[in-house]
N, C-alpha and C. Protein backbone atom coordinates (compact mmCIF):
# COMPACT_ATOMS: atom_id res chain seq x y z
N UNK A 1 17.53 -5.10 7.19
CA UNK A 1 17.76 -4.78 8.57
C UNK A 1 17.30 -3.34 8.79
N UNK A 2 17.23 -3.04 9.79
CA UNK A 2 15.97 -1.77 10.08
C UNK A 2 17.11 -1.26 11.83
N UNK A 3 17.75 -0.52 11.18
CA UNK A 3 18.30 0.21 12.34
C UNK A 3 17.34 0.22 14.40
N UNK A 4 18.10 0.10 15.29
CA UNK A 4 17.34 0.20 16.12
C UNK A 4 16.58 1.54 16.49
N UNK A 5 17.21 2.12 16.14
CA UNK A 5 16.04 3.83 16.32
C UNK A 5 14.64 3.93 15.30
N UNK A 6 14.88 3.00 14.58
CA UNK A 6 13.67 2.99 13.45
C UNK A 6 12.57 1.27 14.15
N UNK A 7 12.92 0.97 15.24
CA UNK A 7 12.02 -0.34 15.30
C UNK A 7 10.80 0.00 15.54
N UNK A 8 9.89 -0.54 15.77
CA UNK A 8 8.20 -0.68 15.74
C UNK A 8 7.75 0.63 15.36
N UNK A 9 7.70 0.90 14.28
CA UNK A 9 7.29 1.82 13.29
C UNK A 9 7.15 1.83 11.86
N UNK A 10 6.90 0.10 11.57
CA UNK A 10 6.23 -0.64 10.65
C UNK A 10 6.92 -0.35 9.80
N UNK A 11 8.80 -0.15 9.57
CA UNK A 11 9.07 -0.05 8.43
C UNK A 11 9.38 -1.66 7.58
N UNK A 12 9.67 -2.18 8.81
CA UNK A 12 9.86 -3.79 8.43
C UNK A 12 8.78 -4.42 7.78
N UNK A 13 7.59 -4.21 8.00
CA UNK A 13 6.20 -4.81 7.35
C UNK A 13 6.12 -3.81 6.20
N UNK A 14 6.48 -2.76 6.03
CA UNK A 14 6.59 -1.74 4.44
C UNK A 14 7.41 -2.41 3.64
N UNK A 15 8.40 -2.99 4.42
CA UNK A 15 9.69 -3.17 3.00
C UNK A 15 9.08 -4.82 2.83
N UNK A 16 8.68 -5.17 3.88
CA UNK A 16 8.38 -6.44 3.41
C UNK A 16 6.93 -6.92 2.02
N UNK A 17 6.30 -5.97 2.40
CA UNK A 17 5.13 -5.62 1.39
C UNK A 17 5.85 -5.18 -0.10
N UNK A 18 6.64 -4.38 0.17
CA UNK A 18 7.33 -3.56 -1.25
C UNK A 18 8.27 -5.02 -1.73
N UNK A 19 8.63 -5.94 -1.11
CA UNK A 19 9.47 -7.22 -1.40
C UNK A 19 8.39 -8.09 -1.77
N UNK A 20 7.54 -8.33 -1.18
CA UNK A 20 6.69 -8.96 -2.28
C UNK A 20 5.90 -8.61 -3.67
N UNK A 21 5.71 -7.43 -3.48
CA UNK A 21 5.37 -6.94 -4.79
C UNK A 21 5.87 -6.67 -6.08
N UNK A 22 7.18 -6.56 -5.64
CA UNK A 22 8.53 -6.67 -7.19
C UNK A 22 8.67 -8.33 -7.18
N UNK A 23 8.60 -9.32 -6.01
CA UNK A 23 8.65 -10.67 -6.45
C UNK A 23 8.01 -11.06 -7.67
N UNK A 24 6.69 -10.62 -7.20
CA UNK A 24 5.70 -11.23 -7.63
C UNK A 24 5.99 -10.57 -8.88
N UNK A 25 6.45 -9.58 -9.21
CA UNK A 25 6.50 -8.65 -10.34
C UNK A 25 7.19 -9.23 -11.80
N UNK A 26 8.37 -9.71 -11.10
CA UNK A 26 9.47 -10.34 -11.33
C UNK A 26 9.52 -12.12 -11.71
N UNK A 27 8.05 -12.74 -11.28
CA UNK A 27 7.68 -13.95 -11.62
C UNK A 27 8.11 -15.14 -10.46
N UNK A 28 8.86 -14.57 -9.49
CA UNK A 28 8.91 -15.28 -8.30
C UNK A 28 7.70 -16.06 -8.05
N UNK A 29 7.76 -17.25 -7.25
CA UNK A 29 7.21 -18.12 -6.94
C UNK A 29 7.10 -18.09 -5.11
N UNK A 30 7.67 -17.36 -4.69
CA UNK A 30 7.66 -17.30 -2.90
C UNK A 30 9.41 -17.27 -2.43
N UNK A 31 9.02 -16.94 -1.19
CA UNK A 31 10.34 -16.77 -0.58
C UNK A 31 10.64 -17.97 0.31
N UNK A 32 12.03 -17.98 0.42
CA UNK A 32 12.47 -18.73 2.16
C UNK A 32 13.90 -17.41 3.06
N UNK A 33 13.32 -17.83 4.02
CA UNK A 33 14.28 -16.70 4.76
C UNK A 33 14.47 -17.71 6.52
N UNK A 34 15.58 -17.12 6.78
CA UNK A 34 15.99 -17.92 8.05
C UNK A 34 16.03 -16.67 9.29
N UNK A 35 15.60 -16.87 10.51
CA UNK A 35 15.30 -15.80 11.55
C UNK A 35 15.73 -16.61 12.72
N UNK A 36 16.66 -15.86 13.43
CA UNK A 36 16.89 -16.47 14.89
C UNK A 36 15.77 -16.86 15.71
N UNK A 37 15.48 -17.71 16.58
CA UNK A 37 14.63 -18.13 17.60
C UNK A 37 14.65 -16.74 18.27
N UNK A 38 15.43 -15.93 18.49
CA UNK A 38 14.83 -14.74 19.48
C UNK A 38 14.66 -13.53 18.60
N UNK A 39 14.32 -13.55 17.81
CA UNK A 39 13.85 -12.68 16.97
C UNK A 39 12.61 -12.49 16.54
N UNK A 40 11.43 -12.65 17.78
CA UNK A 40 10.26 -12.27 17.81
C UNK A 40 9.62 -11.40 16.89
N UNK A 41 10.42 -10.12 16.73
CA UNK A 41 9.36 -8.98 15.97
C UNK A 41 9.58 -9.28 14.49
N UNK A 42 10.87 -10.34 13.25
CA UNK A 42 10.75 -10.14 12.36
C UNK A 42 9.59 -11.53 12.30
N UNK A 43 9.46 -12.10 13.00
CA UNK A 43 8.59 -13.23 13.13
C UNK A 43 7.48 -13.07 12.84
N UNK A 44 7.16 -11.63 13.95
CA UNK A 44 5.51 -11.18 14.08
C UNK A 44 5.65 -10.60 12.52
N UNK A 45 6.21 -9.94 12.21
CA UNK A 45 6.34 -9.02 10.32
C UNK A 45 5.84 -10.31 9.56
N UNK A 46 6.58 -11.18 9.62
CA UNK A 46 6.17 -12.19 8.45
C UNK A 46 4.83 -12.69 8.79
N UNK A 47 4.60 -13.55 9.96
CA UNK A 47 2.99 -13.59 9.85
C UNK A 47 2.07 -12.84 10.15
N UNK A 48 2.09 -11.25 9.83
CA UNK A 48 1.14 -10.61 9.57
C UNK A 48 0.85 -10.26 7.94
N UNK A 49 2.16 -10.39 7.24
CA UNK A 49 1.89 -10.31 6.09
C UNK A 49 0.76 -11.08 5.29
N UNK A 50 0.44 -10.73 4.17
CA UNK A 50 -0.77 -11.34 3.20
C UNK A 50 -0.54 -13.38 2.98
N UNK A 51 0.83 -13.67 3.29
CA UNK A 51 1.70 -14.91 2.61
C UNK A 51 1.38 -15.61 3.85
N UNK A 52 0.85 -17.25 3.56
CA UNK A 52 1.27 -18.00 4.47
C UNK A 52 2.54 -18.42 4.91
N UNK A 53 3.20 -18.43 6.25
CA UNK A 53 4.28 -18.70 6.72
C UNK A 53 4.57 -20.33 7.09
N UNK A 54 5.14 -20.66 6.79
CA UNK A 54 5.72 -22.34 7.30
C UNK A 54 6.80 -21.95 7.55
N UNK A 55 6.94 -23.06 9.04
CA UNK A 55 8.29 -22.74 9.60
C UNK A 55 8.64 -23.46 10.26
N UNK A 56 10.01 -24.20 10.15
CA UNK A 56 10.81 -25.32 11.20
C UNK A 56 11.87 -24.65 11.97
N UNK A 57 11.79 -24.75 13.29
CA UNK A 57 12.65 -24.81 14.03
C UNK A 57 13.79 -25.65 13.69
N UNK A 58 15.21 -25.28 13.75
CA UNK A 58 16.47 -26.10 14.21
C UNK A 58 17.71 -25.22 14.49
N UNK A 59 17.80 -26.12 15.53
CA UNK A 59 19.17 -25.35 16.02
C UNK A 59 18.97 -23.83 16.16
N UNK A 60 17.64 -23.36 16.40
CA UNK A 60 17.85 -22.02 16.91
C UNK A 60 17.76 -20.86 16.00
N UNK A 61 16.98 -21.67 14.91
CA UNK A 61 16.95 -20.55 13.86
C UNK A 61 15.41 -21.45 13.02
N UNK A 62 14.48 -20.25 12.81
CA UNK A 62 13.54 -20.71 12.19
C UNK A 62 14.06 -20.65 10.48
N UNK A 63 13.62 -22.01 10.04
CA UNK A 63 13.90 -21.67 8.64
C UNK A 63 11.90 -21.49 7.81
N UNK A 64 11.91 -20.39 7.38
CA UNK A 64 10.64 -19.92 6.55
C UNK A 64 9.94 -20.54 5.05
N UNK A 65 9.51 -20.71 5.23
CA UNK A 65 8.30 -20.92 3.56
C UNK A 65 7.71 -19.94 3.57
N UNK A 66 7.92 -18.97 2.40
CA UNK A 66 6.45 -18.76 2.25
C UNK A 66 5.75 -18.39 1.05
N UNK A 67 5.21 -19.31 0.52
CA UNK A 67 4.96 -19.52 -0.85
C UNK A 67 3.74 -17.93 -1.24
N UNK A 68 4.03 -18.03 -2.59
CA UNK A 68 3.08 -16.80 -3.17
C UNK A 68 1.74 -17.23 -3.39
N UNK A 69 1.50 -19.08 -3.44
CA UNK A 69 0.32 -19.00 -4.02
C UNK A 69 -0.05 -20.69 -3.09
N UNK A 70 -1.30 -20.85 -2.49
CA UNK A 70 -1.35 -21.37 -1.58
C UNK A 70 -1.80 -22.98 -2.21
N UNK A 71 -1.48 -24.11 -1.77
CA UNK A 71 -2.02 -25.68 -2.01
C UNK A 71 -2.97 -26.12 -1.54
């Protein structure tokens, strides 16, 4: 979580970069993460990242894929 005085100032896409890189470090295989339907900007963070995103809607909360290595 990224305080509101710190929003759009790309710290969310930093930590998210620095989170994949100890994954991957670490032998992880990809993430899943769950984001409210109105939570646009961590939305936009994840699909700008390097990782393809898959994502289902339910009940108001996207649930995420996003694998490290693509099929």
């Amino acid at each position: 979580m990224v305080d509101e005085d710190f929003h759009s100032r790309g710290i969310a896409s930093y930590l998210y970069a620095m989170l994949i890189r100890l994954a991957r470090e670490r032998g992880l295989k990809g993430f899943t993460a769950d984001v409210l339907f109105n939570n646009l900007a961590m939305m936009k963070v994840f699909h700008k990242g390097e990782l393809p995103v898959h994502a289902h809607l339910e009940n108001g909360v996207y649930h995420l894929t996003i694998p490290f290595e693509s099929k």
